[in-house]
C-alpha atoms as a PDB file:
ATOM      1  CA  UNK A   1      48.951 107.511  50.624  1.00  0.00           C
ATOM      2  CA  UNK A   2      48.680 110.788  52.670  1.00  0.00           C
ATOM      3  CA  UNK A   3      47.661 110.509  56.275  1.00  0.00           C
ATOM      4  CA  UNK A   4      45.795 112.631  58.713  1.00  0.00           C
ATOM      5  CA  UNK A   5      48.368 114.267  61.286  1.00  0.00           C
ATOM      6  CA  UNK A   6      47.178 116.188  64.231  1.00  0.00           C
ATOM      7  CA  UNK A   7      49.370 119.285  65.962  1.00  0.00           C
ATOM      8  CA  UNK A   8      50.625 116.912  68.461  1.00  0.00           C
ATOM      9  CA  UNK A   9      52.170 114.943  65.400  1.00  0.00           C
ATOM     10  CA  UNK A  10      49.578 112.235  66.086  1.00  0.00           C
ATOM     11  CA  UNK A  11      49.302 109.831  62.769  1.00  0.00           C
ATOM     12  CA  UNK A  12      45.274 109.474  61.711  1.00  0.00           C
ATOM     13  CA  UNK A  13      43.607 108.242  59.205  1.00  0.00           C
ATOM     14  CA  UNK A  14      43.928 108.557  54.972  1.00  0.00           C
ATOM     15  CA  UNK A  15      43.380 111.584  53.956  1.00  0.00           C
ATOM     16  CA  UNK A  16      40.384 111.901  50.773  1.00  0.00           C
ATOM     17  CA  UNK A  17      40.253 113.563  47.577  1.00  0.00           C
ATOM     18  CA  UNK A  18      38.337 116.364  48.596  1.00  0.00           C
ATOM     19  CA  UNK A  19      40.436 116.963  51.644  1.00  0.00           C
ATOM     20  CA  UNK A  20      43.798 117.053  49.459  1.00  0.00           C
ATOM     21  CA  UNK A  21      42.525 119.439  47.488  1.00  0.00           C
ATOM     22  CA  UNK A  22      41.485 121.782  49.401  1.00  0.00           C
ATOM     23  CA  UNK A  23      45.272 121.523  51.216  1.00  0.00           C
ATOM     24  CA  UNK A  24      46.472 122.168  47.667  1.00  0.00           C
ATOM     25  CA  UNK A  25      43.938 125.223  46.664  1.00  0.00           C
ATOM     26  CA  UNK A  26      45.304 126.631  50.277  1.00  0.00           C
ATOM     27  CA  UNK A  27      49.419 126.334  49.691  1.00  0.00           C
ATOM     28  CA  UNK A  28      48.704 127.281  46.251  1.00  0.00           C
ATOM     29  CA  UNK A  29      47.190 130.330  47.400  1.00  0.00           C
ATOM     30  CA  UNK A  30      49.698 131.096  50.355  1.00  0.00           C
ATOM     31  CA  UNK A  31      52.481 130.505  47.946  1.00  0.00           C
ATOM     32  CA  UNK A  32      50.964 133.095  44.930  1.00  0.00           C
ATOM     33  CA  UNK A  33      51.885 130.500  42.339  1.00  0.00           C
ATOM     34  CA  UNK A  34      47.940 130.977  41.440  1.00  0.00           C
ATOM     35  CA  UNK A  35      45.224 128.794  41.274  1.00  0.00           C
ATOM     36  CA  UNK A  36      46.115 124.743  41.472  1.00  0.00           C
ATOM     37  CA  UNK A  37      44.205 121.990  42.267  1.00  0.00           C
ATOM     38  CA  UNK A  38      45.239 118.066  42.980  1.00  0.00           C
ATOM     39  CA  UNK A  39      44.197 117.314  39.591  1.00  0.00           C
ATOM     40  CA  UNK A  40      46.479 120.029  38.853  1.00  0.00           C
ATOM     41  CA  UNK A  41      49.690 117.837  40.023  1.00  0.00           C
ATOM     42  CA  UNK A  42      48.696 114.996  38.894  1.00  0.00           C
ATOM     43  CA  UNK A  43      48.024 116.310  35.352  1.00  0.00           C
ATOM     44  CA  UNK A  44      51.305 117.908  35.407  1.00  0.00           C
ATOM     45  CA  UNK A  45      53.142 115.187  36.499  1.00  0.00           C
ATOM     46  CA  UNK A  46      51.779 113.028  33.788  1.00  0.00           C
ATOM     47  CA  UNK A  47      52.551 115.935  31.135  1.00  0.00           C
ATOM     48  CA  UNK A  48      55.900 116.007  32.255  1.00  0.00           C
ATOM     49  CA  UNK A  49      56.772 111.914  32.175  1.00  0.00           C
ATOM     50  CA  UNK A  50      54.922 111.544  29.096  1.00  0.00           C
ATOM     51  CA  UNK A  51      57.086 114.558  27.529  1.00  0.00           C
ATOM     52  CA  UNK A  52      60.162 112.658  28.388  1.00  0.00           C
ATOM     53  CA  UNK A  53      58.818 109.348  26.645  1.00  0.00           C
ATOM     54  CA  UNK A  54      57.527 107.343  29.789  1.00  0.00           C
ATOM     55  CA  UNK A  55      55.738 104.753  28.375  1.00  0.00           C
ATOM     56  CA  UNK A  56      51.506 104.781  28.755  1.00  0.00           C
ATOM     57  CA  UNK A  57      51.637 101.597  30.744  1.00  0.00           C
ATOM     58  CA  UNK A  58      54.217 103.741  33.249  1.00  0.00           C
ATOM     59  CA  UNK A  59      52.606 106.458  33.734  1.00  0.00           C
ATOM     60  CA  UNK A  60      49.227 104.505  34.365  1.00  0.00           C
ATOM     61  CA  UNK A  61      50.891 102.263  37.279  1.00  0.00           C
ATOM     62  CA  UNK A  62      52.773 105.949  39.140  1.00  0.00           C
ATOM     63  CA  UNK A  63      49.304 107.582  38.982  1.00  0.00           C
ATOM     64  CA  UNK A  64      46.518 104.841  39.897  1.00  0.00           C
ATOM     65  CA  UNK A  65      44.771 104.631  36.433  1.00  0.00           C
ATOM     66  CA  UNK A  66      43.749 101.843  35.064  1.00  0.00           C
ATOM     67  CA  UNK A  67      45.888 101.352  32.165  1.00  0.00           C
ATOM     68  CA  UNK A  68      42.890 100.206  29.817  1.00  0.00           C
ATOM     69  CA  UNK A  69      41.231 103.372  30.800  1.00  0.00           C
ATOM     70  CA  UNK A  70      40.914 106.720  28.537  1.00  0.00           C
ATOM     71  CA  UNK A  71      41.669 108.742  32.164  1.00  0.00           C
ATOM     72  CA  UNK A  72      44.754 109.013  31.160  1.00  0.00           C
ATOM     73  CA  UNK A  73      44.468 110.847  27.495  1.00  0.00           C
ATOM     74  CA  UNK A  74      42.472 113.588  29.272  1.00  0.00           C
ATOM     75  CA  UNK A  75      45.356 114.292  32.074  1.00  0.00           C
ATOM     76  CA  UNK A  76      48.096 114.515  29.817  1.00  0.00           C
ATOM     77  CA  UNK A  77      48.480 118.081  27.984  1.00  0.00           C
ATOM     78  CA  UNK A  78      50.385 118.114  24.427  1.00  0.00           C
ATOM     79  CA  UNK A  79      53.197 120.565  25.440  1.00  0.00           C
ATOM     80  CA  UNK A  80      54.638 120.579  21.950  1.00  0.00           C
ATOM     81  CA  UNK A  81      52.763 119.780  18.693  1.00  0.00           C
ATOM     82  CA  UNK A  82      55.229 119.534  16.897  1.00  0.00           C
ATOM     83  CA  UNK A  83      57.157 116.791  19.112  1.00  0.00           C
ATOM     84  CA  UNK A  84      56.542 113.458  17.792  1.00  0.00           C
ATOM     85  CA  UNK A  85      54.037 114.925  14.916  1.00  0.00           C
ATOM     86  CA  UNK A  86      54.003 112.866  11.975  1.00  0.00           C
ATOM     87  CA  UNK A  87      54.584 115.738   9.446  1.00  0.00           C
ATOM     88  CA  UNK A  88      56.902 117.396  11.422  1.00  0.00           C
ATOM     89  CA  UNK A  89      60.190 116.207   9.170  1.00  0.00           C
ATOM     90  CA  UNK A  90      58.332 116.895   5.927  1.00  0.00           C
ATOM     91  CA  UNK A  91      60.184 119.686   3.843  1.00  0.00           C
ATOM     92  CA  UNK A  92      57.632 122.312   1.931  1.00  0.00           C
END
């Protein structure tokens, strides 16, 4: 959970969606590593541990889905088709 900290270091309240993005768009921007998002990170980071075979159920508890939910399927991105494709040992 991110928190709310003032200039004086003070510790506030949780931090919302909206409000993470927009810290996100901003350091995004600052750094020139072009536009990002929070749904950004999150979909890469569940690109990445799925490409290294963690397990649905995994992935589901790191990022808050619901692990009976089809969230996930539309945050992961197929980096390589041919990993894991069923035809990809057949010989023409």
């Amino acid at each position: 959970m991110l928190r709310q900290v003032d200039r004086h270091g003070r510790v506030g309240g949780r931090l919302g969606g909206q409000s993470i993005d927009r810290i996100v768009k901003r350091l995004a921007e600052t750094a020139g590593v072009g536009p990002m998002s929070a749904h950004s990170l999150r979909a890469g980071a569940a690109t990445s541990a799925a490409d290294k075979g963690a397990t649905w159920a995994a992935i589901a508890a790191q990022g808050r889905w619901n692990p009976t939910s089809n969230a996930l399927d539309r945050y992961t991105r197929q980096i390589d088709e041919w990993k894991n494709h069923p035809l990809a040992s057949v010989s023409i």
